[in-house]
Protein backbone atom coordinates (compact mmCIF):
# COMPACT_ATOMS: atom_id res chain seq x y z
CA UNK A 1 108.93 130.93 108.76
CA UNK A 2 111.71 131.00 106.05
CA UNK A 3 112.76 127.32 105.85
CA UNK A 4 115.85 126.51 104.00
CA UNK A 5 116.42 124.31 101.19
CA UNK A 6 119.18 122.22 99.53
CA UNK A 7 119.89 120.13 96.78
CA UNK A 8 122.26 117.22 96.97
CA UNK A 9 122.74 115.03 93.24
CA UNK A 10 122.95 111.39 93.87
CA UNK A 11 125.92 110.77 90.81
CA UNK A 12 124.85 108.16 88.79
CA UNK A 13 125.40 108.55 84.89
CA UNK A 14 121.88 108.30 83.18
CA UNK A 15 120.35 107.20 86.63
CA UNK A 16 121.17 110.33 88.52
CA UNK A 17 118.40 111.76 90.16
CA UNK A 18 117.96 114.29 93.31
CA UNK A 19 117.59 114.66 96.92
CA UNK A 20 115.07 117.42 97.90
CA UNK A 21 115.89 118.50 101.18
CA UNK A 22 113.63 121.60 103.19
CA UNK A 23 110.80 122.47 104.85
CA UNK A 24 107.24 122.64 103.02
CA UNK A 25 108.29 119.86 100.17
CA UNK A 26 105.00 118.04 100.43
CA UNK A 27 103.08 120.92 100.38
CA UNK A 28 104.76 121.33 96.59
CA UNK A 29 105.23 117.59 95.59
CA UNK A 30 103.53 117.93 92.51
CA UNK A 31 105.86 120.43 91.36
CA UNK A 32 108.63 118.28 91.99
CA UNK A 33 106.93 114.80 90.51
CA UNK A 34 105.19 116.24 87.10
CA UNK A 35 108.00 116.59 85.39
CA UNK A 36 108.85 113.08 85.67
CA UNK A 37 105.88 111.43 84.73
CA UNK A 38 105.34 109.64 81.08
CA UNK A 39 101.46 110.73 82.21
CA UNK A 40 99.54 112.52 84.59
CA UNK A 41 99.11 109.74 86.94
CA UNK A 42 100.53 107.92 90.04
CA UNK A 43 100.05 104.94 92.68
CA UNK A 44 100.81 106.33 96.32
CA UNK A 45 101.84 103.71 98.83
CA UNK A 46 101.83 104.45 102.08
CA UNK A 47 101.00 102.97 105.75
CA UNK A 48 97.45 103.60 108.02
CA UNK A 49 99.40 105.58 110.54
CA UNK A 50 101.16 108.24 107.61
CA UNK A 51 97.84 108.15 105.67
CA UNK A 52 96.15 109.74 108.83
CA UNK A 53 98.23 112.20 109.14
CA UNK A 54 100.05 113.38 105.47
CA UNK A 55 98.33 111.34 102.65
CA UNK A 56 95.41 114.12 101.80
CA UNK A 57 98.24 116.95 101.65
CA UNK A 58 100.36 114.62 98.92
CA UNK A 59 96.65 114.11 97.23
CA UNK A 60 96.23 117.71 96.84
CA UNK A 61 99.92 118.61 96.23
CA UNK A 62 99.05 116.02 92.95
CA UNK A 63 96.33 117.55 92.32
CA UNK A 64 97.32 120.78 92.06
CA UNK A 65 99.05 119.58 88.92
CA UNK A 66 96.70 117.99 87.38
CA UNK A 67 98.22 114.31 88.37
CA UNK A 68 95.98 111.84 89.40
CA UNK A 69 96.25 108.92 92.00
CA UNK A 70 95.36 105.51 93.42
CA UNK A 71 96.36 104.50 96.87
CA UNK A 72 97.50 101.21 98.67
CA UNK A 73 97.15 101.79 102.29
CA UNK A 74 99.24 99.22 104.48
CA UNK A 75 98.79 98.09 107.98
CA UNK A 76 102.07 99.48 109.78
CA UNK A 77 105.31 98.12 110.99
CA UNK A 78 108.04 96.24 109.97
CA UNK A 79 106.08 92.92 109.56
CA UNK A 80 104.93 94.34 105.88
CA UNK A 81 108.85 93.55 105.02
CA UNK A 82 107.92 90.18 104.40
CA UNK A 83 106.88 87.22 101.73
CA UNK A 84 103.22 88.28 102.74
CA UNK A 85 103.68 91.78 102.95
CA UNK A 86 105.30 92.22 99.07
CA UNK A 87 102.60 89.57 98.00
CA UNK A 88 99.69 91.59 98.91
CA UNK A 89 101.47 94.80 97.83
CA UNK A 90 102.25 93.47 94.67
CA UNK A 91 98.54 92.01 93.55
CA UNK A 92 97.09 94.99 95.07
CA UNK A 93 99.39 97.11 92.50
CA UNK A 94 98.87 95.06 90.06
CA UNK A 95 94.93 95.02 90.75
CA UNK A 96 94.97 98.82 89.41
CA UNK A 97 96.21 98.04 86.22
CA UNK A 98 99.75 99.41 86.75
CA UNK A 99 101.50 100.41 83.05
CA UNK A 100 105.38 99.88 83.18
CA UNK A 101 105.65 103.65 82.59
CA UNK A 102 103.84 104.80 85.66
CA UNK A 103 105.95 105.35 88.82
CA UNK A 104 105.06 104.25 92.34
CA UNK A 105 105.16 106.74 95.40
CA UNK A 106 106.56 105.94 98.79
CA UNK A 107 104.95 107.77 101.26
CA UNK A 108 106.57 106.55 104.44
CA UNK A 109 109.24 105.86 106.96
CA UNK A 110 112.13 102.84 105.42
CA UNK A 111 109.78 99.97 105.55
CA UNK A 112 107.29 101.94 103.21
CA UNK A 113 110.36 102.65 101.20
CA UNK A 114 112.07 99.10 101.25
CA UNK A 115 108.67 97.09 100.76
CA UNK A 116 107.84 99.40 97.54
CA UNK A 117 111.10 100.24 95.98
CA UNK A 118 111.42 96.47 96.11
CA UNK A 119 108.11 95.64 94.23
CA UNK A 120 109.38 98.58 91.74
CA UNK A 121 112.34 96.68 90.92
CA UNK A 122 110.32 93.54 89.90
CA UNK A 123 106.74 94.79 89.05
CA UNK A 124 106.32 94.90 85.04
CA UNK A 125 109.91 93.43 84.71
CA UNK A 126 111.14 96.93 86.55
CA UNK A 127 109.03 100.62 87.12
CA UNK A 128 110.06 103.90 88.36
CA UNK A 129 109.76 105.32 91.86
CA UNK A 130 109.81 108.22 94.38
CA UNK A 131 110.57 108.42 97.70
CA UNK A 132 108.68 110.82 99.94
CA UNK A 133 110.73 110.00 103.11
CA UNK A 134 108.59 110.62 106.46
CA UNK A 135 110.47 109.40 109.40
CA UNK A 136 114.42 111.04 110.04
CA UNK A 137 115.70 107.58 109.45
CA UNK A 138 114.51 107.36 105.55
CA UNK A 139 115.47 110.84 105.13
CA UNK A 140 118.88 110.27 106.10
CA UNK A 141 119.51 106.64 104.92
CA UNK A 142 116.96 104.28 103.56
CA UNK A 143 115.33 106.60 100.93
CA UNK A 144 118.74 107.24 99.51
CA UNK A 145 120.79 105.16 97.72
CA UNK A 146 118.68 102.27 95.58
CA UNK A 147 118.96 99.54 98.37
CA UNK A 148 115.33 97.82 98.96
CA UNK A 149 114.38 94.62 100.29
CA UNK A 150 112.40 92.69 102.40
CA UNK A 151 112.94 90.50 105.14
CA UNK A 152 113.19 86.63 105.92
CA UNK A 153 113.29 84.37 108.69
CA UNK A 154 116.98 84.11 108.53
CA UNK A 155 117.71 87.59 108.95
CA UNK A 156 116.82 91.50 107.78
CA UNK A 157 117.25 93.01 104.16
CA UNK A 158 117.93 89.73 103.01
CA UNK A 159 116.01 89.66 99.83
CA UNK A 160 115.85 92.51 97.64
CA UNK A 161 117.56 94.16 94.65
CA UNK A 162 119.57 97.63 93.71
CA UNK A 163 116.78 99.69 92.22
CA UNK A 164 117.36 103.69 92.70
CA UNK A 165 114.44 106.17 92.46
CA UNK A 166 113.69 108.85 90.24
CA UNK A 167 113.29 111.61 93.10
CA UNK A 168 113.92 112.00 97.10
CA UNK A 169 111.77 114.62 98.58
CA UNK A 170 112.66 114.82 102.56
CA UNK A 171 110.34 117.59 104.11
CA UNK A 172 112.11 118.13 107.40
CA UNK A 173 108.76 119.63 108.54
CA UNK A 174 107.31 116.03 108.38
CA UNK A 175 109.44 115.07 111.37
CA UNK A 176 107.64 117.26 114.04
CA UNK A 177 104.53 114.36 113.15
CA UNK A 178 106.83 111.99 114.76
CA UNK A 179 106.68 110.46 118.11
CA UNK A 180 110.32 110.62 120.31
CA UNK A 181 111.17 107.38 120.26
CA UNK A 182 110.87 107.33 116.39
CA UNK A 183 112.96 110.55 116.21
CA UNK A 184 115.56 109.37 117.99
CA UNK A 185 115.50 105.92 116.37
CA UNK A 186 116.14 107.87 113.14
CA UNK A 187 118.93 110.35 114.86
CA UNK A 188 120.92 107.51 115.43
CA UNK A 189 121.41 106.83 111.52
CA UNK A 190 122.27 110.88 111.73
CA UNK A 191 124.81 110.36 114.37
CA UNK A 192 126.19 107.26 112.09
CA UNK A 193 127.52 109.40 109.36
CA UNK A 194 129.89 111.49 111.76
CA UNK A 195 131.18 108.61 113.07
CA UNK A 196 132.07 106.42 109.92
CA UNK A 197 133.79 109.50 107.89
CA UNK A 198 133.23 112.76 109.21
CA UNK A 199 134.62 113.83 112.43
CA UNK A 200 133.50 117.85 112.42
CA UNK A 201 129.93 116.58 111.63
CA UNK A 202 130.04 114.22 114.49
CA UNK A 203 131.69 117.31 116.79
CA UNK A 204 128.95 119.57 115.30
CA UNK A 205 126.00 116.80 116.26
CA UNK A 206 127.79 116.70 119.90
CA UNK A 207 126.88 120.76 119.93
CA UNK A 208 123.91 120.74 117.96
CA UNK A 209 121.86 117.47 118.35
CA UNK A 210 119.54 118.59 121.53
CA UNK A 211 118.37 121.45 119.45
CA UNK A 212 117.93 119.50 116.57
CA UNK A 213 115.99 116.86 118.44
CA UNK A 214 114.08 119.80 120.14
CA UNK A 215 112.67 120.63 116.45
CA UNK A 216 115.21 123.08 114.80
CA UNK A 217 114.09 123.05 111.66
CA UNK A 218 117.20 125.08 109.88
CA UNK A 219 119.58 122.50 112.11
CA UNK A 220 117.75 119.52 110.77
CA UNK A 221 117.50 120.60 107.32
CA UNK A 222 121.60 121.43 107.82
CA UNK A 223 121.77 117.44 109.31
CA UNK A 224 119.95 115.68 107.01
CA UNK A 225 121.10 117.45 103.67
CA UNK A 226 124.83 116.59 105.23
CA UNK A 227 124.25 113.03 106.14
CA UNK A 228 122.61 112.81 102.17
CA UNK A 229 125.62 114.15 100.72
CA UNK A 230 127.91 112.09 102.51
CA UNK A 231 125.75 108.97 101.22
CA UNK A 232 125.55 110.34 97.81
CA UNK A 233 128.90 110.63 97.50
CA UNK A 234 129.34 106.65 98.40
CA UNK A 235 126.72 105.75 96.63
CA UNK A 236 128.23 106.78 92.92
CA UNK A 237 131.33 105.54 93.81
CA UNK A 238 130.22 102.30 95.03
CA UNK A 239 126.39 101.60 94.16
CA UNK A 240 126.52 97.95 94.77
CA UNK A 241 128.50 97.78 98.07
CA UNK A 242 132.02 95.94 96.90
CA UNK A 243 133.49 98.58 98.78
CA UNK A 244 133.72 101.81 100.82
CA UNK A 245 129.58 101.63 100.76
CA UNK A 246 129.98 98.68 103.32
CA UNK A 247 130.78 101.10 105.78
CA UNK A 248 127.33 102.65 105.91
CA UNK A 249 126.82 99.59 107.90
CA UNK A 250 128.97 100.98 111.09
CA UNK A 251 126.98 99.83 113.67
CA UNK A 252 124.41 97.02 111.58
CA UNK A 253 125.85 93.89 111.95
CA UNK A 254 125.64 94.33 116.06
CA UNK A 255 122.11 96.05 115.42
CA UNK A 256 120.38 93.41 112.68
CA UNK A 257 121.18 90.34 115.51
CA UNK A 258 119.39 91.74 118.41
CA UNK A 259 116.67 93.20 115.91
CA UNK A 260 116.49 89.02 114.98
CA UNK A 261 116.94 88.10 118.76
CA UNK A 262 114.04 90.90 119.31
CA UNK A 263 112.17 89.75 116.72
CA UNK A 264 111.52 92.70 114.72
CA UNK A 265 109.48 94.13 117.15
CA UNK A 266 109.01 97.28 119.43
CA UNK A 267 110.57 96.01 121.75
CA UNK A 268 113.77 97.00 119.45
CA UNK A 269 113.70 99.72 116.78
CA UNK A 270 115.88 99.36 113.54
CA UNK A 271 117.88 103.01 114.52
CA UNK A 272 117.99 101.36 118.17
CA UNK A 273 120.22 98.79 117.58
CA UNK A 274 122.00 100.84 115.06
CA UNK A 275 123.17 102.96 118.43
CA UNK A 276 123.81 99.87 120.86
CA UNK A 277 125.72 98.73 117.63
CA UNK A 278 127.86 101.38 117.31
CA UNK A 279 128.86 101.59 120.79
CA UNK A 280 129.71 97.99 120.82
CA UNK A 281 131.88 98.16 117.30
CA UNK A 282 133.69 101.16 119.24
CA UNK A 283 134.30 98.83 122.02
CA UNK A 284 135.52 96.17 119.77
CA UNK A 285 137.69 98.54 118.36
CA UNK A 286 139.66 99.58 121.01
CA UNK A 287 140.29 96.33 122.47
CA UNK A 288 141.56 95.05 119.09
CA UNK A 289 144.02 98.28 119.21
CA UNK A 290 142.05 99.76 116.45
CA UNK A 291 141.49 103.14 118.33
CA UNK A 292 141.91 104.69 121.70
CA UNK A 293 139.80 103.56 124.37
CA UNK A 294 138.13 106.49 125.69
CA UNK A 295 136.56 106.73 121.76
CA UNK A 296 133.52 104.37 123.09
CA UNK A 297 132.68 106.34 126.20
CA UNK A 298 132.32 109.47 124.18
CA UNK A 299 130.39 108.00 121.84
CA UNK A 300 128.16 106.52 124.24
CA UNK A 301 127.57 109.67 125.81
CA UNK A 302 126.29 111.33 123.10
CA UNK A 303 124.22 108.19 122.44
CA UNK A 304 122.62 108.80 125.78
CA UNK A 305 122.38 112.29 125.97
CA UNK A 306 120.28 111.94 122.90
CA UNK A 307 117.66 109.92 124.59
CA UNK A 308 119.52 106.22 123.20
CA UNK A 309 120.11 103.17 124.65
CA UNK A 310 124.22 103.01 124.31
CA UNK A 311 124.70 99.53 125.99
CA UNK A 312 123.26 96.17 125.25
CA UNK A 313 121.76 95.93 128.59
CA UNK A 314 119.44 98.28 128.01
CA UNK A 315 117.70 95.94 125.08
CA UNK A 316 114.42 95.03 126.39
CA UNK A 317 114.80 91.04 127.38
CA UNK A 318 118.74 91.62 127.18
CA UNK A 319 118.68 89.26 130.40
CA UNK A 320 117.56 86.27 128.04
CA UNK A 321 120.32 86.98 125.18
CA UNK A 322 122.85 84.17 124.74
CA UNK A 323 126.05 85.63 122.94
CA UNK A 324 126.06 82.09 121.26
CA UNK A 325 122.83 83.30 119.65
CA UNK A 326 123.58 86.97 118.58
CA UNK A 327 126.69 85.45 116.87
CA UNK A 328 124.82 83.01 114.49
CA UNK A 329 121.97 85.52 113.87
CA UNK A 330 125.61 87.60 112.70
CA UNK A 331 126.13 84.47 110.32
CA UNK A 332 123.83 85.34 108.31
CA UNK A 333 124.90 89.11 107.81
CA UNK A 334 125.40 90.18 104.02
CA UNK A 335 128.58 91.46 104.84
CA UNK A 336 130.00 87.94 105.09
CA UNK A 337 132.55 86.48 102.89
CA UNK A 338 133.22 83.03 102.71
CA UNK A 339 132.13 81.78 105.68
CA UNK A 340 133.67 85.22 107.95
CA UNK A 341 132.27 87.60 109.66
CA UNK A 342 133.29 91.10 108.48
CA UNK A 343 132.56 93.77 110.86
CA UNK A 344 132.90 97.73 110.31
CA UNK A 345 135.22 99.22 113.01
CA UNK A 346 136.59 102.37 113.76
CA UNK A 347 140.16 103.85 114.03
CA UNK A 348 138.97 107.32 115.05
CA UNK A 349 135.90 109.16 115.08
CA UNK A 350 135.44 109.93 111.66
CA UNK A 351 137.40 106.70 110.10
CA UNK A 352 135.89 103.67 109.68
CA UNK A 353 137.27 100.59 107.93
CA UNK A 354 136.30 97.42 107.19
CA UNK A 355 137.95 94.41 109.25
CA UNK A 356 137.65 90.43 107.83
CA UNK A 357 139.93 89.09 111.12
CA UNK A 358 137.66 89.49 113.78
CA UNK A 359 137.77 86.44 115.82
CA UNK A 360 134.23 85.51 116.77
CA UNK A 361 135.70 84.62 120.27
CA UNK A 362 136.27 88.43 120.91
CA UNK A 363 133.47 89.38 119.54
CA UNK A 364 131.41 86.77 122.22
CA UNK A 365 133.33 87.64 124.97
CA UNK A 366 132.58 91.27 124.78
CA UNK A 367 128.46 90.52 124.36
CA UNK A 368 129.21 87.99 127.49
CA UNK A 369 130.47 91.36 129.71
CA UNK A 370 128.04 93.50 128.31
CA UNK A 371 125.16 91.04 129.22
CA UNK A 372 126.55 90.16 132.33
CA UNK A 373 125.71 93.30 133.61
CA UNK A 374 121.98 92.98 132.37
């Protein structure tokens, strides 16, 4: 099968780099990642569950070029996104006798990504990396754009730095290794982009998702080269989020509290609460006479149709929430400026904006109805 290919530039002066985006990219890795290296040589990073299934086709992808390789293998989750996690990543990296010129490979969904674009950014006083994207979620989002960081008691992505890779290489093909739940997790972040600024990609999701979902590769390749584009395009006008990036985040302040009040867990995954998130910031929307109210419906429906949960009572352990709670684990969202909440809300499908006057009382009392019915 003929799988198509694009090419989307992520804008950045002398950090540009690119965004490989097809079917069959792993397969040729080495022909992507040679011409980047300062020698024939690599570290691969990856997780036990992607090393099962992709890490000897990247091997002999390298290989195939004459690059050799060492591997870290992780344990898997989002636990690795810790203190512990980056320690042991970083003395195992350091254990191989790492040169500042090297570069680093993430093979992996966003933790993968995060946990080792963050040790680039520090490791030898800064080193270069690639992201080979695995799960629909890094393709889309987490692989692009330089953010990487771990996580800390108080709350997620809280620790980290702006460090952008050399090379993106998102094999669409890789997705069919996923399970469901993890596709749709990552679909959400796909659905996210229609919503915050493109309102013919969200229509064309409505049409197109199910088949997408279903394992269209031409329709996913279409989706995620789209959703990188759009990101690209905020990304080198706003790298370091003091503006229009912020509203990547439709959606995130909602989802990072119950992924705290979840604790990080399966019971919750990250693209999850992205969708209960976005339902919620439409509902906040239209009763703060932001947009019209039959915009949350709709967008719930799709969020359901696509095999998400759309409301918060369908959180696992939404019956023990307090909205008390999921408002102070908002406190400690990045997006916060002196001593405010800042949410991202929408005035259509397709515009969203960035609001500092939320009063946290409206913002409570909608969690309160929502969990009422828990």
């Amino acid at each position: 099968m003929n799988i198509p290919h694009k090419t989307v530039r992520v804008d950045l002066g002398q950090r540009a780099y690119d965004i490989q985006v097809g079917g069959g990219l792993l397969e040729r890795a080495g022909e992507h990642i040679a011409p980047l290296l300062r020698r024939p040589f690599a570290v691969i990073v990856t997780d036990q569950n992607v090393a099962a299934t992709h890490l000897d086709t990247l091997r002999r992808a390298l290989a195939l070029k004459n690059i050799g390789c060492e591997v870290v293998i992780l344990p898997p989750g989002e636990a690795q996104k810790s203190y512990a996690g980056f320690e042991h990543l970083c003395e195992a990296l350091l254990a191989l006798k790492i040169e500042r010129r090297d570069h680093l490979v993430a093979l992996g969904g966003g933790v993968i990504g995060d946990l080792v674009g963050f040790a680039a950014s520090v490791l030898r006083r800064g080193m270069d990396f690639i992201q080979v994207p695995t799960s629909l979620l890094a393709q889309v989002d987490s692989s692009v754009g330089g953010k990487t960081a771990i996580n800390s008691r108080q709350g997620k992505n809280l620790i980290g730095a702006f460090h952008q890779p050399k090379l993106v290489l998102a094999d669409v093909a890789l997705l069919d290794t996923l399970s469901p739940r993890e596709l749709r997790a990552g679909y959400a972040e796909v659905v996210k982009y229609g919503l915050l600024g493109d309102a013919e990609f969200y229509t064309w999701l409505e049409q197109n998702g199910g088949k997408l979902l279903a394992g269209d590769l031409a329709l996913r390749t279409e989706a995620v080269a789209r959703c990188c584009a759009h990101k690209a395009r905020i990304v080198a006008a706003d790298e370091r989020e003091e503006g229009e990036r912020a509203l990547l985040n439709l959606g995130h302040t909602f989802g990072h509290a119950l992924e705290a009040e979840t604790g990080y867990s399966q019971r919750l995954l990250h693209g999850e609460g992205v969708a209960v998130g976005m339902a919620l910031a439409f509902h906040l929307s239209a009763r703060l006479g932001l947009c019209a109210a039959d915009l949350a419906p709709r967008v719930e429906n799709h969020l359901t149709e696509s095999g998400l949960p759309a409301r918060l009572a369908e959180v696992d352990g939404a019956k023990q929430f307090k909205p008390a709670m999921l408002l102070e684990h908002m406190k400690q969202d990045k997006k916060v400026r002196d001593g405010r909440l800042v949410f991202i809300l929408a005035e259509a499908i397709g515009r969203a904006v960035e609001r500092k006057d939320v009063q946290p009382q409206a913002v409570e009392t909608l969690l309160a109805e929502q969990l009422a019915a828990a």
